[in-house]
Protein backbone atom coordinates (compact mmCIF):
# COMPACT_ATOMS: atom_id res chain seq x y z
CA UNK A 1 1.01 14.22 20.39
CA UNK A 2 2.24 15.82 17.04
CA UNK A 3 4.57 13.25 16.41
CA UNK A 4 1.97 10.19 17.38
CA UNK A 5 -0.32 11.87 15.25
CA UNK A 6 2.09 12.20 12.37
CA UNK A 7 3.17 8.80 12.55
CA UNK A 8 -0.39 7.51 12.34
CA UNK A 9 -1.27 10.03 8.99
CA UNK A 10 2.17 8.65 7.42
CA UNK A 11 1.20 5.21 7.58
CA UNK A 12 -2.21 5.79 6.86
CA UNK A 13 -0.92 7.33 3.62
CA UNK A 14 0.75 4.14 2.85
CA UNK A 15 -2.59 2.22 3.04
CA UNK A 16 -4.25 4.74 0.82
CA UNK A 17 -1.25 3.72 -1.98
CA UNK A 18 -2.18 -0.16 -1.31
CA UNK A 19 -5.70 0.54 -2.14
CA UNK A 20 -4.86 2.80 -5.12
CA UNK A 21 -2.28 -0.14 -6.37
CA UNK A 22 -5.37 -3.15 -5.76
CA UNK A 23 -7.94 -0.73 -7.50
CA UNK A 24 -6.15 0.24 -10.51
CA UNK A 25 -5.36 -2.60 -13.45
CA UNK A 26 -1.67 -2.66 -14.10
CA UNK A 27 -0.94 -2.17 -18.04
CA UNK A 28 0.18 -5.52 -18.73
CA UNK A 29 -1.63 -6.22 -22.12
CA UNK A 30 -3.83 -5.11 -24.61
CA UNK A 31 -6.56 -5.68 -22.42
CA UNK A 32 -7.44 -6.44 -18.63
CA UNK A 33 -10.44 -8.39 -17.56
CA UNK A 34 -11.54 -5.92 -15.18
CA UNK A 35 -14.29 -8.68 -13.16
CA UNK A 36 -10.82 -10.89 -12.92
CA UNK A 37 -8.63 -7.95 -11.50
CA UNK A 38 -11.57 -6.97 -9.08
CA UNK A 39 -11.26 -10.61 -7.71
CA UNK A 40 -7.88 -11.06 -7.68
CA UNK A 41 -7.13 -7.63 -5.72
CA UNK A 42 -10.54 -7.55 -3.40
CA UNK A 43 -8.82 -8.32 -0.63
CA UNK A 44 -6.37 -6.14 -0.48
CA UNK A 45 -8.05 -3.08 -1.43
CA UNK A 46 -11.10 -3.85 1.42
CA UNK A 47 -8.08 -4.85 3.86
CA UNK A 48 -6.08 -1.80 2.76
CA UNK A 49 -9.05 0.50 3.17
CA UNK A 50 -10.14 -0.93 6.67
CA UNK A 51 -6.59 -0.20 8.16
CA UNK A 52 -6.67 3.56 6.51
CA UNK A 53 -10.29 3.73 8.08
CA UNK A 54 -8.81 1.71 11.54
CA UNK A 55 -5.96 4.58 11.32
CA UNK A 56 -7.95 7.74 10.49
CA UNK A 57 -10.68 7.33 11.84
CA UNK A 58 -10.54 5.04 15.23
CA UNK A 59 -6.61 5.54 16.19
CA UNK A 60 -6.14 9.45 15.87
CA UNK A 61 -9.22 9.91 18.33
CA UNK A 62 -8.31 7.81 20.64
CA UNK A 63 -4.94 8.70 20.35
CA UNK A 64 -6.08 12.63 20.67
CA UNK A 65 -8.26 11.39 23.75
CA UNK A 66 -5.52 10.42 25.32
CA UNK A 67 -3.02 13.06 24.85
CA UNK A 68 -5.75 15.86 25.70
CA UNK A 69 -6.21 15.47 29.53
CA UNK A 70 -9.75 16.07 30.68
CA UNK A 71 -11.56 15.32 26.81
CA UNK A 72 -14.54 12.71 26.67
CA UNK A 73 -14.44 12.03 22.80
CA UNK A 74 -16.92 9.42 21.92
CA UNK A 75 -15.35 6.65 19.94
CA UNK A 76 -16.43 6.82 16.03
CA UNK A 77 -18.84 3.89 15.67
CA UNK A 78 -19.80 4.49 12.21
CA UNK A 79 -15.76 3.88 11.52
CA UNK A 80 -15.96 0.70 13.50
CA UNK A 81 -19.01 -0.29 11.65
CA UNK A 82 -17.11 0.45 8.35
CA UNK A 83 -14.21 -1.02 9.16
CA UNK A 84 -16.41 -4.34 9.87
CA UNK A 85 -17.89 -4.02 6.60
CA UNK A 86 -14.71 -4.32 5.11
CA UNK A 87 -13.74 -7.24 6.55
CA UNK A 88 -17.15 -8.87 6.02
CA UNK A 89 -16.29 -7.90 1.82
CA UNK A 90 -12.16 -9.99 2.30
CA UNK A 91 -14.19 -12.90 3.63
CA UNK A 92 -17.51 -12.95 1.40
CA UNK A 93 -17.47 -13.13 -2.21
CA UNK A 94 -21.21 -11.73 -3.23
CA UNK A 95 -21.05 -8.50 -5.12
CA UNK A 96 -24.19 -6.72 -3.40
CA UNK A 97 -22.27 -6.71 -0.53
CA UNK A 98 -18.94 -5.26 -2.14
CA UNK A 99 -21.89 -2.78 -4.13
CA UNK A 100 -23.61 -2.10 -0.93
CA UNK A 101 -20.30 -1.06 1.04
CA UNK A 102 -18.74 1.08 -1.97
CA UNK A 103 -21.95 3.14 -1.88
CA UNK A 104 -21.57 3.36 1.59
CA UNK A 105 -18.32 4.37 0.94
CA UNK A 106 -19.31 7.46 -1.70
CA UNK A 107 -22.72 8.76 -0.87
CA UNK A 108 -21.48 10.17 2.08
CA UNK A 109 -18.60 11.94 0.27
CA UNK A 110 -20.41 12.73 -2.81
CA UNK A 111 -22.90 14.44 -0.39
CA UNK A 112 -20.13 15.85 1.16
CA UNK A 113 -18.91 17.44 -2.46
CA UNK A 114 -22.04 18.36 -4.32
CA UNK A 115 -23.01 21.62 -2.56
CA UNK A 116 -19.16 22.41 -2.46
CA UNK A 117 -19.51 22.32 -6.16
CA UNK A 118 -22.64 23.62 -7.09
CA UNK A 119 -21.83 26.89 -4.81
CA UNK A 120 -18.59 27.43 -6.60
C-alpha cells in the first residue's frame, strides 16, 4: 500500500509542476500579454490540475479502500465534481466559467488558511 500510495503522490507531484509551468509566463521578452498566455496554456493547466485532483483526491481513496480490508470509504464526490469542472474549462472558452471554478478552487483553501493565520 505504501508503495501504491507513493507512486500515486510522485506523479501527482509531476502534475502540480505542469500546472505551475502553464500558469506562470515564461520570460521571453520585455513584456507578456498575460490574456494571450492564459489562452494559450488553459488547457493544460485545467487538464494538469484535474489529473492532480483525479490522483489526490479520487485514486489514493480508492486505492486506500482497497488495501484496508473491511473499510467503507465513501468516494469524494466534490473531487469528481471538480475534476468535471475542469474539463468543462479545456473544452469551453467563457471566462465566468474559468472565474467561477478558480474561486471554487481558493475559497475553500483560503478558508482553510485564514484562522490558521489570524491565530498565529
Amino acid at each position: 500500500m505504501t508503495l501504491a500510495a507513493l507512486a500515486v503522490r510522485a506523479v501527482a507531484c509531476l502534475a502540480i509542476y505542469v500546472v505551475s509551468v502553464a500558469a506562470l509566463p515564461a520570460p521571453e521578452g520585455e513584456s507578456t500579454d498575460l490574456r494571450e498566455r492564459f489562452e494559450s496554456g488553459r488547457r493544460l493547466f485545467f487538464g494538469g490540475f484535474a489529473f492532480f485532483v483525479l490522483l489526490v483526491g479520487v485514486v489514493t481513496p480508492i486505492v486506500h479502500r482497497l488495501m484496508t480490508p473491511g473499510s467503507d470509504w465513501p468516494l469524494p464526490w466534490e473531487n469528481i465534481l471538480f475534476i468535471a469542472l475542469c474539463v468543462a474549462c479545456i473544452f469551453v472558452g467563457r471566462r465566468w466559467l474559468h472565474g467561477l471554478v478558480l474561486l471554487v478552487l481558493i475559497i475553500p483553501l483560503a478558508l482553510e488558511w485564514l484562522p490558521l493565520s489570524i491565530a498565529g
